[in-house]
Protein backbone atom coordinates (compact mmCIF):
# COMPACT_ATOMS: atom_id res chain seq x y z
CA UNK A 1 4.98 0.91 16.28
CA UNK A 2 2.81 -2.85 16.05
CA UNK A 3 -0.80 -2.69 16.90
CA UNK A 4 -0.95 -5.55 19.97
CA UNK A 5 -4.98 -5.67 20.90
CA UNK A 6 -6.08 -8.23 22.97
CA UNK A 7 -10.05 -8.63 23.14
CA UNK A 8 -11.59 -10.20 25.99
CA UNK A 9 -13.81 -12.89 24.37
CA UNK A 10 -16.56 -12.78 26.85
CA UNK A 11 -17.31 -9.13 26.35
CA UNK A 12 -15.96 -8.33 23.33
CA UNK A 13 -13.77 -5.60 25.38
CA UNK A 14 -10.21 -4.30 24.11
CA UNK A 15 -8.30 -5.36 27.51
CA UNK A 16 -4.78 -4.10 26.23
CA UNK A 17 -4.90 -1.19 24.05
CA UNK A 18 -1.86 0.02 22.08
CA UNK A 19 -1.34 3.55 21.25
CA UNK A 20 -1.22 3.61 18.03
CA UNK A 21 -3.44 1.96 14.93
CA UNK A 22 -1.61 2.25 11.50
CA UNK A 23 0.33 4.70 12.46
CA UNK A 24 -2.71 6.67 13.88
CA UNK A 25 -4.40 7.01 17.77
CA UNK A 26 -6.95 4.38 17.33
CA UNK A 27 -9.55 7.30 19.05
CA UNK A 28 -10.06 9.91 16.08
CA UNK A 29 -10.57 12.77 18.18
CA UNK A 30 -6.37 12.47 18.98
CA UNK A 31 -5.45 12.64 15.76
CA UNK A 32 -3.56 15.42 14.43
CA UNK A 33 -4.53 17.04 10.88
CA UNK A 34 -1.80 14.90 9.05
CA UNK A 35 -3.54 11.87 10.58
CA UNK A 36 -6.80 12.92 8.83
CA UNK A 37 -4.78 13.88 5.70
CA UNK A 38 -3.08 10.46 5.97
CA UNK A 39 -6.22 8.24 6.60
CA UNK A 40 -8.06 10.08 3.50
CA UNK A 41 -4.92 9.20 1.30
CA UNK A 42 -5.46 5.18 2.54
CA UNK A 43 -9.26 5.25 2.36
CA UNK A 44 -8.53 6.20 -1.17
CA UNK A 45 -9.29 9.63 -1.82
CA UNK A 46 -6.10 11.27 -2.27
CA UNK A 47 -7.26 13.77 -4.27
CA UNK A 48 -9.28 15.04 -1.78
CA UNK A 49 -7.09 14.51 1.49
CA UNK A 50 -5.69 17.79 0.27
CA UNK A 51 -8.60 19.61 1.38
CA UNK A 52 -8.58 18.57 4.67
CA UNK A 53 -4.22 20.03 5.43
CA UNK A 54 -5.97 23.26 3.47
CA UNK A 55 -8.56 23.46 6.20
CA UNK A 56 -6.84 22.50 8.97
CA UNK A 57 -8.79 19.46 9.96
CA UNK A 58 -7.62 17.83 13.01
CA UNK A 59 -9.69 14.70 14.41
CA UNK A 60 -11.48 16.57 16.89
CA UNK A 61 -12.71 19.17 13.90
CA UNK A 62 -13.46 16.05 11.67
CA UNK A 63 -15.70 14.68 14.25
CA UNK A 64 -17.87 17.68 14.43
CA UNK A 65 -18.45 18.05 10.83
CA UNK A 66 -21.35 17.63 9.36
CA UNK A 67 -22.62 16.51 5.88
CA UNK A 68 -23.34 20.39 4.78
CA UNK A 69 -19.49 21.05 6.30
CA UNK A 70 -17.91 18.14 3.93
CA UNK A 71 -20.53 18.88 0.77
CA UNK A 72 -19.80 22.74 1.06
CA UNK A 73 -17.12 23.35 3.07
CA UNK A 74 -14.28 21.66 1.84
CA UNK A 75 -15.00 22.85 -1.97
CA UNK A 76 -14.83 18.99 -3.27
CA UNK A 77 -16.64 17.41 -5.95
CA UNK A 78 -20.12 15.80 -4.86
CA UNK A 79 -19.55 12.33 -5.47
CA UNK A 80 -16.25 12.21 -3.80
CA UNK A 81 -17.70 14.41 -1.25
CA UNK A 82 -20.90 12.01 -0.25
CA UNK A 83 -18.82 8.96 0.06
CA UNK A 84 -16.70 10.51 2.11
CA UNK A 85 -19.16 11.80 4.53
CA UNK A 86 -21.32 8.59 4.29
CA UNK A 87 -18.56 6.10 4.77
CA UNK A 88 -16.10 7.91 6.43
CA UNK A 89 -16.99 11.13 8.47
CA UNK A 90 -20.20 9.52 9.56
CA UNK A 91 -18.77 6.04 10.95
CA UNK A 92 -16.07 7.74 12.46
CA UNK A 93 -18.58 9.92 14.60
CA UNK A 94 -20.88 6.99 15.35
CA UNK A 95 -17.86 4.57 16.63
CA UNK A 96 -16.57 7.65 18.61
CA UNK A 97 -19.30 8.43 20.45
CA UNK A 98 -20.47 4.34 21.12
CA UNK A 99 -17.01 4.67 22.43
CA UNK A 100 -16.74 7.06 24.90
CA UNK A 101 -20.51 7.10 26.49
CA UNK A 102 -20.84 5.01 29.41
């Protein structure tokens, strides 16, 4: 399925929205645990993307991790583990909730 977005230039506002964004719901908390899985393995961390199929992570779980959940919980290796909390996890929450607060 393309991505068609068409921004409103004024506002900055999505005006048509597709359904889908590589493959994923653009809105993480509709993605299903392969969609996590499958964004890890793009972000680069493919190692790791493992962890989140073991764990069940859907995008709705995902969302309400936090850094203790992805340092501890998903037994990965610190480093990995940071940077995927820090620029991952963490963005994902903050453009989720910019996004659906009115």
């Amino acid at each position: 399925m393309l991505s068609v977005d068409m921004e409103n230039k004024e506002n900055g506002s999505v005006g048509v929205k597709n359904s889908m964004e590589n493959g994923r719901p653009p809105d993480p908390a509709d993605w299903a645990v392969m969609d996590v899985v499958n964004y890890f393995r793009t972000a680069g961390f493919e190692e790791q993307a493992s962890a989140f199929q073991e764990q069940e992570i859907d995008g709705k779980s995902l969302l309400l991790m936090t850094r203790n959940d992805v340092l501890t919980g998903l037994q990965l290796k610190l480093g990995p583990a940071l940077k995927i909390y820090e620029y991952h996890v963490k963005p994902l929450q903050s453009k989720h909730l910019k996004n659906n607060s009115s």
